[in-house]
Every structure is written in structure tokens, then in C-alpha cells.
C-alpha atoms as a PDB file:
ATOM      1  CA  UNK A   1      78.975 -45.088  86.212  1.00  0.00           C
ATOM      2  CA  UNK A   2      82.434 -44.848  86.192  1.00  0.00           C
ATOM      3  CA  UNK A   3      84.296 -45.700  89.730  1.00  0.00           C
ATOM      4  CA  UNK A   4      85.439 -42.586  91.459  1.00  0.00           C
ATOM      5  CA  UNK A   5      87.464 -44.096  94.432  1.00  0.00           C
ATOM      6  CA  UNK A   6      91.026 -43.273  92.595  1.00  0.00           C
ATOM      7  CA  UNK A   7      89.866 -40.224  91.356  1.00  0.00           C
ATOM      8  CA  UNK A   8      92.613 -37.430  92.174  1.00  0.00           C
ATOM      9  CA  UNK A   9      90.680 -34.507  94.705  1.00  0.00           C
ATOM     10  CA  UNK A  10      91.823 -32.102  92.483  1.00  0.00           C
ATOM     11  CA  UNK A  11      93.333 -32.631  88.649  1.00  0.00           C
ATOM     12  CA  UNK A  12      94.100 -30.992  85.524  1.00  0.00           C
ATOM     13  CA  UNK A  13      91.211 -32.476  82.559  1.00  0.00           C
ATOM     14  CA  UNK A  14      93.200 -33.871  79.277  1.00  0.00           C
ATOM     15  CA  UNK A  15      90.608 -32.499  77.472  1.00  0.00           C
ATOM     16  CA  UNK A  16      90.085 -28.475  76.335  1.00  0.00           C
ATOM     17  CA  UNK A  17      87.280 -26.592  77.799  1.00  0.00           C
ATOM     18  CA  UNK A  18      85.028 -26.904  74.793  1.00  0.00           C
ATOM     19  CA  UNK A  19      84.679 -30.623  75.030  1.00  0.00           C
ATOM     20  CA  UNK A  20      84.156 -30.044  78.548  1.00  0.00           C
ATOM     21  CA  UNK A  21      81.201 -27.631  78.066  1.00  0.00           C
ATOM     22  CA  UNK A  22      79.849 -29.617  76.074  1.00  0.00           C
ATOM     23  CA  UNK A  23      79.002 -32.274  78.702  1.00  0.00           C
ATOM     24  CA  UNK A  24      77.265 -29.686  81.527  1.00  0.00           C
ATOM     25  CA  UNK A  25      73.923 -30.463  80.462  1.00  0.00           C
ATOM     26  CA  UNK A  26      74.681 -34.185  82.517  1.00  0.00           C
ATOM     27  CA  UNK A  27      75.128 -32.135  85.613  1.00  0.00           C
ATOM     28  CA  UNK A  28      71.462 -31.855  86.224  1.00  0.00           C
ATOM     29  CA  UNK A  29      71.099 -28.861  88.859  1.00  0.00           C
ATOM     30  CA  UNK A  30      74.190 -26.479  87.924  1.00  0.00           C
ATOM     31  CA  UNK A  31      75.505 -23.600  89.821  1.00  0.00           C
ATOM     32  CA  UNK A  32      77.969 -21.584  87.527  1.00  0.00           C
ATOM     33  CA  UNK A  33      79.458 -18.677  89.605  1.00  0.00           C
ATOM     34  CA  UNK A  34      82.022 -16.153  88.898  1.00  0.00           C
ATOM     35  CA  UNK A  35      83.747 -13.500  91.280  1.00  0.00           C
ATOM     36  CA  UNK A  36      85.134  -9.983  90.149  1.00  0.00           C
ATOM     37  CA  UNK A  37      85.332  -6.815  91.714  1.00  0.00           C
ATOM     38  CA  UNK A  38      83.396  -7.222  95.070  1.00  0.00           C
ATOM     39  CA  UNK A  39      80.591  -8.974  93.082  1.00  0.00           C
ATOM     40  CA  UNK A  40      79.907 -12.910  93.162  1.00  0.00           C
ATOM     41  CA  UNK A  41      77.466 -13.254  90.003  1.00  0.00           C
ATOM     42  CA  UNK A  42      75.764 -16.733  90.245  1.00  0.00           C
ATOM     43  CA  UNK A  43      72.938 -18.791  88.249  1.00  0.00           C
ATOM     44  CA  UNK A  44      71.745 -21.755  89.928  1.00  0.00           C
ATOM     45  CA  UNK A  45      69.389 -24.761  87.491  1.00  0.00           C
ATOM     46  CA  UNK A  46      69.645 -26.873  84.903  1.00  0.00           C
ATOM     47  CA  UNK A  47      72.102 -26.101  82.012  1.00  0.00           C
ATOM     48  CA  UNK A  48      69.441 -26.812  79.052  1.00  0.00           C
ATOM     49  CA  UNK A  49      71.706 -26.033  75.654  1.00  0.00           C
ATOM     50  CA  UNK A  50      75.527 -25.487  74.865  1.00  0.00           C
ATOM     51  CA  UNK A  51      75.951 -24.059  71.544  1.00  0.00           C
ATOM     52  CA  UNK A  52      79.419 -23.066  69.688  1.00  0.00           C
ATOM     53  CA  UNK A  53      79.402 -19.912  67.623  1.00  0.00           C
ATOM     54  CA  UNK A  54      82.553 -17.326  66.322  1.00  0.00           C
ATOM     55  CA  UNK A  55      85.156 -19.414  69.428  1.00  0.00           C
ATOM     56  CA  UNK A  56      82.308 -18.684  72.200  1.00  0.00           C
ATOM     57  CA  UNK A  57      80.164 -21.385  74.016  1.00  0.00           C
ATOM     58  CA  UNK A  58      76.610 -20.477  74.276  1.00  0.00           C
ATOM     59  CA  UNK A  59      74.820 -21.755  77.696  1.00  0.00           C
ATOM     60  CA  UNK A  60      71.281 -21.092  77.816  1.00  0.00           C
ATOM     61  CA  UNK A  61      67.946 -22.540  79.428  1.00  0.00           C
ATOM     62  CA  UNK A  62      65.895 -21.411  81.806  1.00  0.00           C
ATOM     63  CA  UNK A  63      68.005 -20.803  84.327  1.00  0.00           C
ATOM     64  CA  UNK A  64      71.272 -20.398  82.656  1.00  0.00           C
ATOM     65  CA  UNK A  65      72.610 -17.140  80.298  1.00  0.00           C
ATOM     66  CA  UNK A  66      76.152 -17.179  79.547  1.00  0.00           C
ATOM     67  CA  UNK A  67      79.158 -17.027  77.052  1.00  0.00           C
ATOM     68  CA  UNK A  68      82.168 -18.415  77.320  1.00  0.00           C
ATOM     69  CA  UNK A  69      85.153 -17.021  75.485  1.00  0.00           C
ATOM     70  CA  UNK A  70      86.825 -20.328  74.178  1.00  0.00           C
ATOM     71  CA  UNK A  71      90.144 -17.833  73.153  1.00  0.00           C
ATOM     72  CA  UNK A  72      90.335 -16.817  77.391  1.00  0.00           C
ATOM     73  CA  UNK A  73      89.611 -19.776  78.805  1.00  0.00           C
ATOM     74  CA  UNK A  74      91.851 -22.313  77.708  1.00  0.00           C
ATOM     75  CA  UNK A  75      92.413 -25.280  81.030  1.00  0.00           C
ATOM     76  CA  UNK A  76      89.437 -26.841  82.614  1.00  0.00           C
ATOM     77  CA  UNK A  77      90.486 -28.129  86.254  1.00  0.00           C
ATOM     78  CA  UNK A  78      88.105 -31.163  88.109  1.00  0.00           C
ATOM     79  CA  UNK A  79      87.925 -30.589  91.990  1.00  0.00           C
ATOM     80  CA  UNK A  80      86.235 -33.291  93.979  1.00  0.00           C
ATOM     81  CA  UNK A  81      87.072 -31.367  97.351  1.00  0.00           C
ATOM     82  CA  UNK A  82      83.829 -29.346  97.812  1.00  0.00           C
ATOM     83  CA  UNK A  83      81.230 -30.332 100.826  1.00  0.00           C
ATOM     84  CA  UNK A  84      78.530 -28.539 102.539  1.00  0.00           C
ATOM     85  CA  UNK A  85      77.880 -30.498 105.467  1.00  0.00           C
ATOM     86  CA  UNK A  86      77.945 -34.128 104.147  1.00  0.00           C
ATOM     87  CA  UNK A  87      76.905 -32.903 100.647  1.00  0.00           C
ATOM     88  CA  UNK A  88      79.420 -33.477  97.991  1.00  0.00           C
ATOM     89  CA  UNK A  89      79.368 -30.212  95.759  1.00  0.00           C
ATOM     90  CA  UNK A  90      82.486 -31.216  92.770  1.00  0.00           C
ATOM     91  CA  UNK A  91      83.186 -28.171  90.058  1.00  0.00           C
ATOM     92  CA  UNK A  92      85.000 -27.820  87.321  1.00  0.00           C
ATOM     93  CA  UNK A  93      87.452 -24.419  87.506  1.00  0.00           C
ATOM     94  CA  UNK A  94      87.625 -22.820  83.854  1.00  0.00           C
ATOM     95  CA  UNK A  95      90.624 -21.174  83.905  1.00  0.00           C
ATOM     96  CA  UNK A  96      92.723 -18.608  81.770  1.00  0.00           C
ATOM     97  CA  UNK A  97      95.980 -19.079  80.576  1.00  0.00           C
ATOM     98  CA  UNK A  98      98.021 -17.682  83.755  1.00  0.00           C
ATOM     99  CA  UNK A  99      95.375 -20.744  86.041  1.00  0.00           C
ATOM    100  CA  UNK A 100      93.386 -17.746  87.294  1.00  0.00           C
ATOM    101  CA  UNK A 101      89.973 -18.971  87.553  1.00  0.00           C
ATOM    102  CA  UNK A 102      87.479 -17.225  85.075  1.00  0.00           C
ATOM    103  CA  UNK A 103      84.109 -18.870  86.350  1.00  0.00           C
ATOM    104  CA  UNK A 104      83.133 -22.519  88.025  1.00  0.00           C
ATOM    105  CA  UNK A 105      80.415 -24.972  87.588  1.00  0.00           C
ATOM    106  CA  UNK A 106      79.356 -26.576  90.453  1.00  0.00           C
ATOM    107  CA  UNK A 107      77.474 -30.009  90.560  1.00  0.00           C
ATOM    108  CA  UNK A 108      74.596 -29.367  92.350  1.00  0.00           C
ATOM    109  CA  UNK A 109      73.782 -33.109  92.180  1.00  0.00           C
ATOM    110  CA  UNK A 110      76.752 -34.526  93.810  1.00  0.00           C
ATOM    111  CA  UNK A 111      78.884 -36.859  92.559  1.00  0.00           C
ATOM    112  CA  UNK A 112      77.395 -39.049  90.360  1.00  0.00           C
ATOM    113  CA  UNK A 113      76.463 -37.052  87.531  1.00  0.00           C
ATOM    114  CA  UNK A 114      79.307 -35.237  87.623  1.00  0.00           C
ATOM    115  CA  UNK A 115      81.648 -38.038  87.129  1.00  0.00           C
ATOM    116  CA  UNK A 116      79.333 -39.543  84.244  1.00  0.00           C
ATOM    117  CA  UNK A 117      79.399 -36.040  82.361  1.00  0.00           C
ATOM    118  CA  UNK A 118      83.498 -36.606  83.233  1.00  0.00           C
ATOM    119  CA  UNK A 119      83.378 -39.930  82.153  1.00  0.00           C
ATOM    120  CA  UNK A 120      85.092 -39.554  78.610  1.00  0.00           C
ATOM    121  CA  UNK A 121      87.673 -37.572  79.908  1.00  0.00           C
ATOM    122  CA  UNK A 122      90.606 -38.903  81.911  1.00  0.00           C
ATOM    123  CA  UNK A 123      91.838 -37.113  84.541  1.00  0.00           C
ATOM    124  CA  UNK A 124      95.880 -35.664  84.134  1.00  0.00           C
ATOM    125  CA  UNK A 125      97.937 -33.857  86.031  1.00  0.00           C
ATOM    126  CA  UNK A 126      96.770 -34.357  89.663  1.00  0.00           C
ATOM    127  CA  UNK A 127      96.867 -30.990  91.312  1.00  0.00           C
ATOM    128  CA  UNK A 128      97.459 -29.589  95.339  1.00  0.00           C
ATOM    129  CA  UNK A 129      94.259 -28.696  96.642  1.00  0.00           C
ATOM    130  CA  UNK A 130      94.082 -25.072  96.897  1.00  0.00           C
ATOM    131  CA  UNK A 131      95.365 -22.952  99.779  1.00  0.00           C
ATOM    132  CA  UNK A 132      92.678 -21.371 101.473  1.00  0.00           C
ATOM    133  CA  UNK A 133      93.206 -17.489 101.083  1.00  0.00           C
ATOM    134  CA  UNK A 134      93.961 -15.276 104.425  1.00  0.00           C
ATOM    135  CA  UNK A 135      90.488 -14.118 105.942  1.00  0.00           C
ATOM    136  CA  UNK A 136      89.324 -10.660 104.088  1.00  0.00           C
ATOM    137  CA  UNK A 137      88.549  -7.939 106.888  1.00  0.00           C
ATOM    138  CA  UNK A 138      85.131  -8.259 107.475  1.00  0.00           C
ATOM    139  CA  UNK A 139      82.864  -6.661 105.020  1.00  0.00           C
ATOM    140  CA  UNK A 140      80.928  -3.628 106.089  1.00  0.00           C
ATOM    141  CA  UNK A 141      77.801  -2.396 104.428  1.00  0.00           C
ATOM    142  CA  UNK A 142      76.599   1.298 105.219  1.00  0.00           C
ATOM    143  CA  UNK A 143      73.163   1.719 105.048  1.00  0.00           C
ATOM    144  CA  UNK A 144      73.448   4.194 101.837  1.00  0.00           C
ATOM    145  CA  UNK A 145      75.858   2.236 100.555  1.00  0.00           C
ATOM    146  CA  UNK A 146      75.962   3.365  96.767  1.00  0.00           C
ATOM    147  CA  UNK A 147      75.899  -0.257  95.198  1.00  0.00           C
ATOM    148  CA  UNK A 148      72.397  -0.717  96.386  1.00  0.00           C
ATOM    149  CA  UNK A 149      71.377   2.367  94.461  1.00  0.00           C
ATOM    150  CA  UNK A 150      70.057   0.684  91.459  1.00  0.00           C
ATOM    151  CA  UNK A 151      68.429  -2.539  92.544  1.00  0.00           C
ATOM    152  CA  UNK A 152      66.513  -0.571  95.879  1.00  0.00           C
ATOM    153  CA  UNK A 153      65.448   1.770  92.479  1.00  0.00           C
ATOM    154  CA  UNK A 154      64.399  -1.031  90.283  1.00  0.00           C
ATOM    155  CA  UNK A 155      62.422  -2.941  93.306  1.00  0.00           C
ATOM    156  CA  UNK A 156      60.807   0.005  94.015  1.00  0.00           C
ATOM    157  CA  UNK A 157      59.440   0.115  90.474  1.00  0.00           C
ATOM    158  CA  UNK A 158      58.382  -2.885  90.243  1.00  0.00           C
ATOM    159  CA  UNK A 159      60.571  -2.984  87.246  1.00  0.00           C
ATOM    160  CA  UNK A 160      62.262  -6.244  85.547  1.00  0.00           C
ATOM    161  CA  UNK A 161      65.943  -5.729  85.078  1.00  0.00           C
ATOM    162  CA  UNK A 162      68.838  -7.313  83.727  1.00  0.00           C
ATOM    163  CA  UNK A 163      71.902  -7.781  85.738  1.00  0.00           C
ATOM    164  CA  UNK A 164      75.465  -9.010  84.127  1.00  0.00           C
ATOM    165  CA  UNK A 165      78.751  -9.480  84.967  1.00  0.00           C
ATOM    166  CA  UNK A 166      81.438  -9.150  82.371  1.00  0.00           C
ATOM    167  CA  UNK A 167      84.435 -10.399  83.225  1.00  0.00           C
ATOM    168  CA  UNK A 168      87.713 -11.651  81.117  1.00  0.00           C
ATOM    169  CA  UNK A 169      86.617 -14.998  79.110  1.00  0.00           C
ATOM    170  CA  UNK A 170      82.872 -14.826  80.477  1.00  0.00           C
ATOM    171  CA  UNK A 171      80.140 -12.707  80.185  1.00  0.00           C
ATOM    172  CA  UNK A 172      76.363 -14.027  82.527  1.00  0.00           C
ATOM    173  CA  UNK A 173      73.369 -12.300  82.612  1.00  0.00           C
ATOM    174  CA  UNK A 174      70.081 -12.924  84.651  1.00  0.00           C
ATOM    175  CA  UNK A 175      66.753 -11.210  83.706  1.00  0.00           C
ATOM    176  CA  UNK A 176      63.770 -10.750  86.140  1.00  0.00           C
ATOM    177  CA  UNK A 177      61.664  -8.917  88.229  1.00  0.00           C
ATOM    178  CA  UNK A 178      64.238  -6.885  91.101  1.00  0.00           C
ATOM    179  CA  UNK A 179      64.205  -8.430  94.367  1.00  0.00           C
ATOM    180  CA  UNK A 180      64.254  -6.717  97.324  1.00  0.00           C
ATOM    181  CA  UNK A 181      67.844  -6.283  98.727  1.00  0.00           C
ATOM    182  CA  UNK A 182      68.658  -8.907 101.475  1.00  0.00           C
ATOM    183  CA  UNK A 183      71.769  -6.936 103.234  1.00  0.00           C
ATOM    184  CA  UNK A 184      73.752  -9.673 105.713  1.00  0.00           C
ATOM    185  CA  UNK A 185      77.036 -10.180 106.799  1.00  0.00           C
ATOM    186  CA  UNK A 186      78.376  -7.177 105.350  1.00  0.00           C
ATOM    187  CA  UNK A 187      77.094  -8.052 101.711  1.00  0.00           C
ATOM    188  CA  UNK A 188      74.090  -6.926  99.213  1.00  0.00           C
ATOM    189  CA  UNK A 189      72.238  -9.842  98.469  1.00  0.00           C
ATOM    190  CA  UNK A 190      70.088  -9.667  95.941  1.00  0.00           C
ATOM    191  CA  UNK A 191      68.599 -13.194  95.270  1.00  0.00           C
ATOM    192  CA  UNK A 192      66.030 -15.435  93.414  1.00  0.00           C
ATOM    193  CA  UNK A 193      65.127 -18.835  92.881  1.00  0.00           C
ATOM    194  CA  UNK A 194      67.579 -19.040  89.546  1.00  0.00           C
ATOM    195  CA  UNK A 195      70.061 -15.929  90.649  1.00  0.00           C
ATOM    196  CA  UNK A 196      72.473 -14.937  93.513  1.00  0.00           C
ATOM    197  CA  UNK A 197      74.159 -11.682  93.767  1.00  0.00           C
ATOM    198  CA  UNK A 198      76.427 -11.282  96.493  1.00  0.00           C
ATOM    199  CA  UNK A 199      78.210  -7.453  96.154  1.00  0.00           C
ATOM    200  CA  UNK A 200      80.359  -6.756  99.095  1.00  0.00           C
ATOM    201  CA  UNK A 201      79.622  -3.501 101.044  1.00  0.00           C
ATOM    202  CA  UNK A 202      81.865  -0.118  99.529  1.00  0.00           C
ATOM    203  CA  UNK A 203      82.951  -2.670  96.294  1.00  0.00           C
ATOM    204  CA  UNK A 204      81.096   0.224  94.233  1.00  0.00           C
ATOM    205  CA  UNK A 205      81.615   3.550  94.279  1.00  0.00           C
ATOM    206  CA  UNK A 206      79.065   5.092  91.887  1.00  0.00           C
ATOM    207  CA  UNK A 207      77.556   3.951  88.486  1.00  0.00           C
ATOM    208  CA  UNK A 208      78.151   5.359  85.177  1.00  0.00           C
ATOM    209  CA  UNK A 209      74.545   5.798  83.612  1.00  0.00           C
ATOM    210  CA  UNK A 210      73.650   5.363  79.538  1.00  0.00           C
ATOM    211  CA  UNK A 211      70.538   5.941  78.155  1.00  0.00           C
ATOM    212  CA  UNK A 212      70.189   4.068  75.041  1.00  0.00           C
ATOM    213  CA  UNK A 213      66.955   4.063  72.715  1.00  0.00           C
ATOM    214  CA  UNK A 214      65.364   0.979  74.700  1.00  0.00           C
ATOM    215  CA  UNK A 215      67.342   0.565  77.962  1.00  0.00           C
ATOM    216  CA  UNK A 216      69.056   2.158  80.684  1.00  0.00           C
ATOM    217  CA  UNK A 217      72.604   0.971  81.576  1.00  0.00           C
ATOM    218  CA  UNK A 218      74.188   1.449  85.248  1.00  0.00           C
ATOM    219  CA  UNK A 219      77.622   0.199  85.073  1.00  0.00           C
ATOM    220  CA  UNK A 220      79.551   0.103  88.165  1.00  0.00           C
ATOM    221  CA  UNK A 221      83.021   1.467  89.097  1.00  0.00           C
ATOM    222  CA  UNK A 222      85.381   0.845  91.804  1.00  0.00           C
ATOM    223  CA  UNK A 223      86.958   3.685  94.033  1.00  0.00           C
ATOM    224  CA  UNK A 224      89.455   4.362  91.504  1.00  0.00           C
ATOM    225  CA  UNK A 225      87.028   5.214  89.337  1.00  0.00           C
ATOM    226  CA  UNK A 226      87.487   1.839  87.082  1.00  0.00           C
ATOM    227  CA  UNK A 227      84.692  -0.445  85.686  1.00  0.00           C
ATOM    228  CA  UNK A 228      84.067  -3.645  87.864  1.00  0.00           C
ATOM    229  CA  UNK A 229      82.045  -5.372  85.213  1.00  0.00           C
ATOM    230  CA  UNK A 230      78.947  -5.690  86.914  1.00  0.00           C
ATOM    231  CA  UNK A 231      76.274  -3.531  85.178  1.00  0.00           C
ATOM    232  CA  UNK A 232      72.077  -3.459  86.182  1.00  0.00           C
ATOM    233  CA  UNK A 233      69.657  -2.550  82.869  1.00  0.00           C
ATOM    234  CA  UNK A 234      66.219  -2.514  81.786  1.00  0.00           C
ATOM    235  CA  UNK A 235      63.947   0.315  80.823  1.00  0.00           C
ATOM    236  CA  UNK A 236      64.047   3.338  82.401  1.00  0.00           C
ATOM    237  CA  UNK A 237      60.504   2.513  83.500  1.00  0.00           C
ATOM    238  CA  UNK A 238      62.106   0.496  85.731  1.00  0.00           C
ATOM    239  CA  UNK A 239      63.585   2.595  87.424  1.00  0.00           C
ATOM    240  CA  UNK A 240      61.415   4.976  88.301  1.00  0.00           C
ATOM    241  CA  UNK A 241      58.729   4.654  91.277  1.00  0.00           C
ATOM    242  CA  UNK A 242      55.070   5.962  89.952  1.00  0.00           C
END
């Protein structure tokens, strides 16, 4: 194990985001989360197989459905700073060109594993932890808000669905039977053993609907009318109550 007292909190990896994926698989329990739009989109397990294919990484398993677009995200950032309580919870921050953050992977585990999957890479540039951003208003979910639409029609049906969220150098799917809708603090929860949602109340405004020749597609769009990324799909059986 290698000896994390002089690790930096927070530090730039030498190594590119490929070799970096590579490694997640050492993690053991794996949360990789991404925020866009109103919408936290997280997958929570093991990370069973990385795969390379046409500049992409491949994550799959169980519990894990992603691509990574190796051409987007180019700077792979290790932060020791996380905690819950007394529980250690390090991530690596994949990040675009510019340093915005595209997606993390959290540890799960703690600390160990995550340094041995860091082991072969040293740590660079040590970084300034990150300012914590001003408090958002506080969310506010009406009771008709419209972003439930979809998921209160899918649980309703009984139907399994696939959710995604596409953002810029990531695109993560989960598949499974709808949940019910867990509304709380001003959010839409929609959560399973493997999957978190969290969509913040009035983040969508309506979805755009497209019937294909196997699937329905809701995509969602802001109040301005643009696409958030976050789309729900499945067969239209699912979406209609008998």
C-alpha cells in the first residue's frame, strides 16, 4: 500500500485520463456522478470492465453504464478532501480542457483502495481545495411539477425504463424497473440500489417526445426551451397504465 500521509488534499494526476480509467476497477464500490442542468445522474457499485474503443472508455458491469469521451476529457484531478461523518470518500474529478468538471468517481471504499488503484501514478501539481459555491436558493418542487411527468408515468406502468444523461465528454445510462418518485428537500428523487437521480424542482420545463420503432424517447428541456441532456426511454408500454 503506498503511504498516503504526504499525499497533497487535492492535486493534478501526471498521468492522462485513460491510464487513469483504466485503474477504477481497484476502487471496489464506485460512485461515478455527474451534474448538468438541474439533474445529478449517479451509479453507485462495482466498476466490473473498462474497455477503449474509437477515443471512448467503455465502463460497464452490473452497476456501471458509461462512456467517456477521451477527446473532452483530457485532466484527471485526485481529491483526498471528501468525508461523510468520519468516512473518507476520495474522487478523482475528470475534467475538460477549460478544468470544468465533466463527471467524478468517488471511492466508496475509502482510502485504501483508492490510493493502490493511484499507486502508479504520482501526484503533480498540488491544487487549492475548492471554494465552496454560494448557497443556491432553496429548491422548490410543485406538486405537478413537469419533470416528474415521465417517471410517475413509467411507475405507474410498471414499465422498465432507461434513464441517461448526456452531457459534454460523458454519456451514463441506468436501466430498470421505475421507482416510485421520492420528492424531498425540494428535489425528485428517483432512486435504486445501483441508481440516484436527484432533478431539482422547475429544472424541466416539458419533454420533447420521439417515437421510434422500439422505444419512446422523453428528452428534457430547460425554460428556454433548450435540451438539458437528461432523457427517460423504454417502450411505450411503459408508459402507459393498463
Amino acid at each position: 500500500m503506498t503511504d498516503d500521509v504526504a499525499k497533497p488534499q487535492r492535486s493534478l494526476l501526471t498521468e492522462g485520463p485513460k491510464a487513469v480509467i483504466a485503474r477504477l476497477p481497484l476502487f471496489g464500490r464506485a460512485m461515478l456522478t455527474a451534474n448538468h442542468g438541474g439533474a445529478t445522474h449517479e451509479r453507485i457499485g462495482a466498476i466490473e470492465a473498462v474497455a477503449f474503443e474509437d477515443g471512448a472508455a467503455i465502463l460497464s458491469g452490473a452497476n456501471h453504464d458509461a462512456r467517456i469521451d477521451l477527446g473532452v476529457v483530457v485532466r484527471a484531478v485526485a481529491d483526498r478532501t471528501g468525508k461523510m461523518k468520519d468516512r473518507a470518500l476520495p474522487r478523482v474529478e475528470f475534467q475538460t480542457a477549460n478544468g470544468e468538471t465533466a463527471f467524478s468517481v468517488i471511492a466508496l471504499d475509502g482510502l485504501a483502495p483508492f490510493e493502490e488503484a493511484l499507486a502508479p501514478f504520482a501526484d503533480g501539481e498540488p491544487l487549492p481545495e475548492k471554494e465552496k459555491p454560494a448557497p443556491a436558493p432553496a429548491a422548490e418542487l410543485q406538486d405537478a411539477d413537469p419533470g416528474r411527468a415521465p417517471f410517475d408515468a413509467a411507475h405507474a406502468a410498471g414499465g422498465d425504463v432507461t434513464v441517461a444523461l448526456d452531457v459534454p465528454g460523458l454519456s451514463q445510462r441506468w436501466r430498470g424497473a421505475a421507482p416510485e418518485i421520492k420528492p424531498a428537500m425540494g428535489f425528485i428523487n428517483v432512486m435504486t440500489a445501483d441508481f440516484h437521480l436527484h432533478l431539482r424542482g422547475g429544472a424541466v420545463a416539458g419533454w420533447d417526445r420521439e417515437d421510434g420503432s422500439e422505444a419512446v424517447t422523453f428528452a428534457a428541456r430547460d425554460g428556454a426551451g433548450a435540451p438539458t441532456g437528461l432523457s427517460v426511454s423504454g417502450p411505450a408500454a411503459s408508459f402507459a397504465a393498463s
